[in-house]
N, C-alpha and C. Protein backbone atom coordinates (compact mmCIF):
# COMPACT_ATOMS: atom_id res chain seq x y z
N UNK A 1 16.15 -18.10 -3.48
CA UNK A 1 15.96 -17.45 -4.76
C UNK A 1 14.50 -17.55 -5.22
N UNK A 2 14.08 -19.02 -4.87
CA UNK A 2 12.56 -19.01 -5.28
C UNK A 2 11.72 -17.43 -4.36
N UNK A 3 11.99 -17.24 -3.43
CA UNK A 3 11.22 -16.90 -2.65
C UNK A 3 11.38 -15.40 -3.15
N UNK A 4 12.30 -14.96 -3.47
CA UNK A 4 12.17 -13.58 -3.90
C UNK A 4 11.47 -13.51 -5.56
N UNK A 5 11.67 -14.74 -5.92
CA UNK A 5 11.08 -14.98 -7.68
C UNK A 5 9.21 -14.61 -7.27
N UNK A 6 8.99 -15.39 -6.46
CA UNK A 6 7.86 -14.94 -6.25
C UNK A 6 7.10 -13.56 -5.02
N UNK A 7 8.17 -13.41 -4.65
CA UNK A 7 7.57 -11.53 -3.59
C UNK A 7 7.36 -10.67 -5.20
N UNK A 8 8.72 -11.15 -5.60
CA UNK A 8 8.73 -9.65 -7.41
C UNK A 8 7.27 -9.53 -7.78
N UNK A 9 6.67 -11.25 -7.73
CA UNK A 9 5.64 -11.37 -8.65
C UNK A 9 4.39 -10.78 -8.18
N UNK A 10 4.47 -11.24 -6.63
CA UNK A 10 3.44 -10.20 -5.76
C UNK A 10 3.40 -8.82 -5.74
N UNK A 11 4.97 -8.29 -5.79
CA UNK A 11 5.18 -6.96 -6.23
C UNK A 11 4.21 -6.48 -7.19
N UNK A 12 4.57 -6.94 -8.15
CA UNK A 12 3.95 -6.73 -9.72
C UNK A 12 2.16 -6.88 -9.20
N UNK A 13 1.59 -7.60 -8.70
CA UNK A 13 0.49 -7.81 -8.24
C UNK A 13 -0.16 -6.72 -7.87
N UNK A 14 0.81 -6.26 -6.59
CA UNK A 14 -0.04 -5.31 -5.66
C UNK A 14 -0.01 -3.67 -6.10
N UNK A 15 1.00 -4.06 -7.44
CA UNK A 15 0.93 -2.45 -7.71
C UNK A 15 -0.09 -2.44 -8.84
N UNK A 16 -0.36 -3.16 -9.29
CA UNK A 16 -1.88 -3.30 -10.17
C UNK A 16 -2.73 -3.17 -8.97
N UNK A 17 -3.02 -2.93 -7.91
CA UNK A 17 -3.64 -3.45 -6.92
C UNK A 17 -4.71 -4.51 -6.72
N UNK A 18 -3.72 -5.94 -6.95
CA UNK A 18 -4.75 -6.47 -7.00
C UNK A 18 -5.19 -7.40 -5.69
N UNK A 19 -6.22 -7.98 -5.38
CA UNK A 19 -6.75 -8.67 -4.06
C UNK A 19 -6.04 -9.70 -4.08
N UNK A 20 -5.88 -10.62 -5.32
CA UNK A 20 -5.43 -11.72 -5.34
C UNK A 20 -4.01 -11.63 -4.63
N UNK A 21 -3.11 -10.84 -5.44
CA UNK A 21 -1.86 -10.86 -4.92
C UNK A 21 -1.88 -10.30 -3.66
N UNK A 22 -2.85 -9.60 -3.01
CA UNK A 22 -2.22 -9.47 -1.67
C UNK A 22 -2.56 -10.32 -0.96
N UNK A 23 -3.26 -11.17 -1.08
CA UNK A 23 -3.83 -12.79 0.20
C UNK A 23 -2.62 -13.24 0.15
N UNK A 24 -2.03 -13.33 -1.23
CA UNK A 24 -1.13 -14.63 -1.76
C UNK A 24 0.46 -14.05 -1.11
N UNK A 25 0.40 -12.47 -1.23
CA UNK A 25 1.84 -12.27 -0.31
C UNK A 25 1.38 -12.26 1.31
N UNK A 26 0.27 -12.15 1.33
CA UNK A 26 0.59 -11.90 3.03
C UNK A 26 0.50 -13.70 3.40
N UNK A 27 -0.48 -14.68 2.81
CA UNK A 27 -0.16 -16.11 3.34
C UNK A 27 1.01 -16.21 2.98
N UNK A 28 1.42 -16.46 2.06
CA UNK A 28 2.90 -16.97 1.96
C UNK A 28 3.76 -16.36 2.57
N UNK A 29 4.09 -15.07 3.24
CA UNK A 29 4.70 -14.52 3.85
C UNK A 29 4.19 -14.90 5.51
N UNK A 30 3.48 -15.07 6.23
CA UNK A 30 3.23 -16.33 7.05
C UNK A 30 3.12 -17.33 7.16
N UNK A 31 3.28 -18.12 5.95
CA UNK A 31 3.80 -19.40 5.88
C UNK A 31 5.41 -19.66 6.31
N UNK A 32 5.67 -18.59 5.86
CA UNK A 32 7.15 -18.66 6.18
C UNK A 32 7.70 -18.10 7.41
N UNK A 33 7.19 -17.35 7.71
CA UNK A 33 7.78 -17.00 9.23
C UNK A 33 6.85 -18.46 10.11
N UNK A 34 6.16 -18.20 9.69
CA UNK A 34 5.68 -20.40 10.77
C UNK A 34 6.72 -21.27 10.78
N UNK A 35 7.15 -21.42 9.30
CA UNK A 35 8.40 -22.14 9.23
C UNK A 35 9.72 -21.97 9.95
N UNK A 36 10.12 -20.57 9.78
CA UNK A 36 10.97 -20.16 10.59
C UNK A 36 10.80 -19.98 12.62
N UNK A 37 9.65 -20.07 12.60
CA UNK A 37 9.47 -19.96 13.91
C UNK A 37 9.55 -21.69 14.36
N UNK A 38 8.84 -22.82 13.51
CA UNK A 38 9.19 -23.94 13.97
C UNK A 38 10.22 -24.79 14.15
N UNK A 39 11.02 -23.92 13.01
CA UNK A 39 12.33 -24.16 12.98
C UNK A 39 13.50 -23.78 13.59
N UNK A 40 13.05 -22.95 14.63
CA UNK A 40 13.97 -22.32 15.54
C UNK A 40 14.79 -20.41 15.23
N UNK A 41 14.67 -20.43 14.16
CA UNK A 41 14.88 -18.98 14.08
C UNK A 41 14.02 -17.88 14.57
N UNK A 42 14.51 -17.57 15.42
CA UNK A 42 13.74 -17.03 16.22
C UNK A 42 14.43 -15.61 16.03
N UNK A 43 15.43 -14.96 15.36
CA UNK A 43 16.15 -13.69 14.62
C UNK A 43 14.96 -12.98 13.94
N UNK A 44 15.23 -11.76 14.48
CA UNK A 44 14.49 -10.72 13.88
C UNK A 44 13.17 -11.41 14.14
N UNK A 45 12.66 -11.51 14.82
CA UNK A 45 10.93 -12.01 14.99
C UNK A 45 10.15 -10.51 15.07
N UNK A 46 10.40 -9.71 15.31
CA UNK A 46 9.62 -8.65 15.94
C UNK A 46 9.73 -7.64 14.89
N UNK A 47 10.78 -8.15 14.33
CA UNK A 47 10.51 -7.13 12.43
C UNK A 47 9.76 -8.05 12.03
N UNK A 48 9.93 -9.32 11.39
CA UNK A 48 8.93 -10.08 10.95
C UNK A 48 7.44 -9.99 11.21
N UNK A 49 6.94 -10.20 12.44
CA UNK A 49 5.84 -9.58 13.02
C UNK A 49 5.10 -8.08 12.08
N UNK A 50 6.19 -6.94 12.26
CA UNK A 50 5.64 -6.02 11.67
C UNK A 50 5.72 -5.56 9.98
N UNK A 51 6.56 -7.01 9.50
CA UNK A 51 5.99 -6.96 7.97
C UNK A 51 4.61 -7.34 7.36
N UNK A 52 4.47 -8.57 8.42
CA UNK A 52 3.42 -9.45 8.49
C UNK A 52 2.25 -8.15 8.36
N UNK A 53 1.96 -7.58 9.70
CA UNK A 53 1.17 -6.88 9.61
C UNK A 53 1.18 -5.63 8.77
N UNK A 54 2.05 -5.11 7.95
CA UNK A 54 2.25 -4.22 6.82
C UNK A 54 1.50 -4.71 5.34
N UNK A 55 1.81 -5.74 5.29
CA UNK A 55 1.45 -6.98 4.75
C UNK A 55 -0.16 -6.92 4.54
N UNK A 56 -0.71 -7.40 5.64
CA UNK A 56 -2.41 -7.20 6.35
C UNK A 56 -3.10 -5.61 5.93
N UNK A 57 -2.02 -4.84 6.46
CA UNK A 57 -2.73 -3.36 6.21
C UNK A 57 -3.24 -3.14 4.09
N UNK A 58 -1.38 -3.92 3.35
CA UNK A 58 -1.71 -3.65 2.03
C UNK A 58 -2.93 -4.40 1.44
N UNK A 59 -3.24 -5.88 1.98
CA UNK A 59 -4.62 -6.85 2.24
C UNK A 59 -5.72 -5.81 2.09
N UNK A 60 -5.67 -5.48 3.56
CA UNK A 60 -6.78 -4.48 3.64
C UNK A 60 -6.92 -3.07 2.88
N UNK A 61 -5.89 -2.65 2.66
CA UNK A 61 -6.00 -1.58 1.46
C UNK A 61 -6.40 -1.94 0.28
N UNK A 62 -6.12 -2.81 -0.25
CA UNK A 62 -6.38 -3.33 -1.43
C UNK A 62 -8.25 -3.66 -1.77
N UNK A 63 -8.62 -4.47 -0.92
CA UNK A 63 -10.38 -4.58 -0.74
C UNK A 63 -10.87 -3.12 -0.18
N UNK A 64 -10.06 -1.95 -0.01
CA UNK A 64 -10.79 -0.76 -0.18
C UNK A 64 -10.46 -0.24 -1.32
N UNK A 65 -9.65 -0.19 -1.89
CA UNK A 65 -9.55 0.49 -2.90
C UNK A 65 -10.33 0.32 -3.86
N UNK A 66 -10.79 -1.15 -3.95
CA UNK A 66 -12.14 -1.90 -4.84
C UNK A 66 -13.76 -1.20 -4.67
N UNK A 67 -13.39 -0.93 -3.36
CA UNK A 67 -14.56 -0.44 -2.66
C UNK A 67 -15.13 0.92 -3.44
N UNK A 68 -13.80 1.88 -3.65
CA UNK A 68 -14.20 3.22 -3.72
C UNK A 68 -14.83 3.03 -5.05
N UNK A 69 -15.95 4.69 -5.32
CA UNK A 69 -16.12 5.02 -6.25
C UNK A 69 -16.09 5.33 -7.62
N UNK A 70 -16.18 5.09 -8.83
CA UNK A 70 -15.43 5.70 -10.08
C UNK A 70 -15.40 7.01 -9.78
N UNK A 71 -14.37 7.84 -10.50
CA UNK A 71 -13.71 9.40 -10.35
C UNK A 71 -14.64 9.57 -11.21
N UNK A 72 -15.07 10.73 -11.08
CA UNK A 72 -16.13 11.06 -12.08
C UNK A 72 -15.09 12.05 -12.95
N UNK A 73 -15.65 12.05 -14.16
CA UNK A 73 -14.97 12.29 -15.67
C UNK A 73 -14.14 13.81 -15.67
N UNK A 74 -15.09 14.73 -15.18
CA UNK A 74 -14.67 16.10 -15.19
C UNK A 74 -13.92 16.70 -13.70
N UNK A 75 -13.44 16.01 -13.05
CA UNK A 75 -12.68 16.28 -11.95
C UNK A 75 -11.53 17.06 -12.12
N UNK A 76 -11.30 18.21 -11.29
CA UNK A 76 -9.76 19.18 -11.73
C UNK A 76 -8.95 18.38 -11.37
N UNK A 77 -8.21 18.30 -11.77
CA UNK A 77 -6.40 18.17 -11.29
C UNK A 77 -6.12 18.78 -10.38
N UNK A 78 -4.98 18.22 -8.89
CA UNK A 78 -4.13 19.08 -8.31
C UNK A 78 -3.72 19.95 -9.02
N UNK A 79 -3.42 20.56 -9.42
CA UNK A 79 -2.58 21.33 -10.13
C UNK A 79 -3.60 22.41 -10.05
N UNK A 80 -4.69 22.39 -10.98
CA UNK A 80 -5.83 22.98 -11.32
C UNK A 80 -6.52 23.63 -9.80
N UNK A 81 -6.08 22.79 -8.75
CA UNK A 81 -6.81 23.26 -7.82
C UNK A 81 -5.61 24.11 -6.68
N UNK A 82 -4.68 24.04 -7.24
CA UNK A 82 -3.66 25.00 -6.54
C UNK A 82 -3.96 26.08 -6.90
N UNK A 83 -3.89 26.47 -8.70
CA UNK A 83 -4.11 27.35 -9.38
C UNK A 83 -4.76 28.01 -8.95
N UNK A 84 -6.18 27.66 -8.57
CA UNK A 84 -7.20 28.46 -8.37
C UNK A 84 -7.20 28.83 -6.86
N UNK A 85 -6.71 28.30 -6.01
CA UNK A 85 -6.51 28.84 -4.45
C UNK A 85 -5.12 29.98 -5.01
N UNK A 86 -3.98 29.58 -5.45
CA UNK A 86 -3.38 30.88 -5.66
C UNK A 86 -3.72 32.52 -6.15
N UNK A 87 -4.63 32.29 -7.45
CA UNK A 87 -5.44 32.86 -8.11
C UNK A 87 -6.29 33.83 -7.39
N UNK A 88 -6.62 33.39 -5.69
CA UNK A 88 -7.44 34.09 -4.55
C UNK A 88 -6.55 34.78 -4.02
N UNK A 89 -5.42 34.53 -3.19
CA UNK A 89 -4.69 34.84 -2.56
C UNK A 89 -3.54 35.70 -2.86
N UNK A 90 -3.47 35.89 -4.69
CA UNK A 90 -2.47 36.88 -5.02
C UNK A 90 -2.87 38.34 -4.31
N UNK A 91 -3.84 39.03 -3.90
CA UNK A 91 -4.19 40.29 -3.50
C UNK A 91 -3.99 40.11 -2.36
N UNK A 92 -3.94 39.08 -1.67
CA UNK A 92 -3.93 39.26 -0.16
C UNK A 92 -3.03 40.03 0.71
N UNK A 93 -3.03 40.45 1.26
CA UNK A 93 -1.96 41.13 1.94
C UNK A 93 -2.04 40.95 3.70
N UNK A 94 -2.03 40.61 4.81
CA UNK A 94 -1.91 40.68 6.11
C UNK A 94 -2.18 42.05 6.70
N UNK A 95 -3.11 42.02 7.75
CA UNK A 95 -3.36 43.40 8.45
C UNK A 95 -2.33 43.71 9.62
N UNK A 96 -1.76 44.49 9.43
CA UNK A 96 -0.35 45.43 10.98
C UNK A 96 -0.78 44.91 11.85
């Protein structure tokens, strides 16, 4: 029960995206498969493995996302930019 009390909390973490919470779920989430591996459970290892590294990728997503740029202020919207590709293409018609 503890252990899901605290993934929620990492949850909550990584959707703020923050750095902190993703070190803190991906160690602790290899802390525990260590455990389980010293301990003989050796079930499901090869999913484990590829949470681990799901885990690593959100790590590493996270110190890019820090990385990027501010959006600059006056940027269209999807929306805005469908509009205006539709807006071209209403006359179009295909040649025989």
């Amino acid at each position: 029960m503890l252990v899901a009390v605290c993934f929620a909390g990492f949850a909550i973490g990584l959707h703020s995206r923050s750095r902190v919470a993703a070190i803190l779920a991906f160690g602790f989430y290899i802390l525990d498969l260590l455990y389980s591996v010293f301990t003989g459970h050796l079930a499901g290892l090869i999913i484990s493995i590829l949470v681990a590294l799901a885990l690593l990728a959100g790590v590493r997503g996270s110190f890019a996302y820090h990385k990027l740029p501010v959006k600059p202020e006056k940027l269209p919207s999807l929306a805005d930019s469908f509009r205006s590709v539709k807006g071209l293409t209403d006359n179009y018609r295909p040649v025989p």
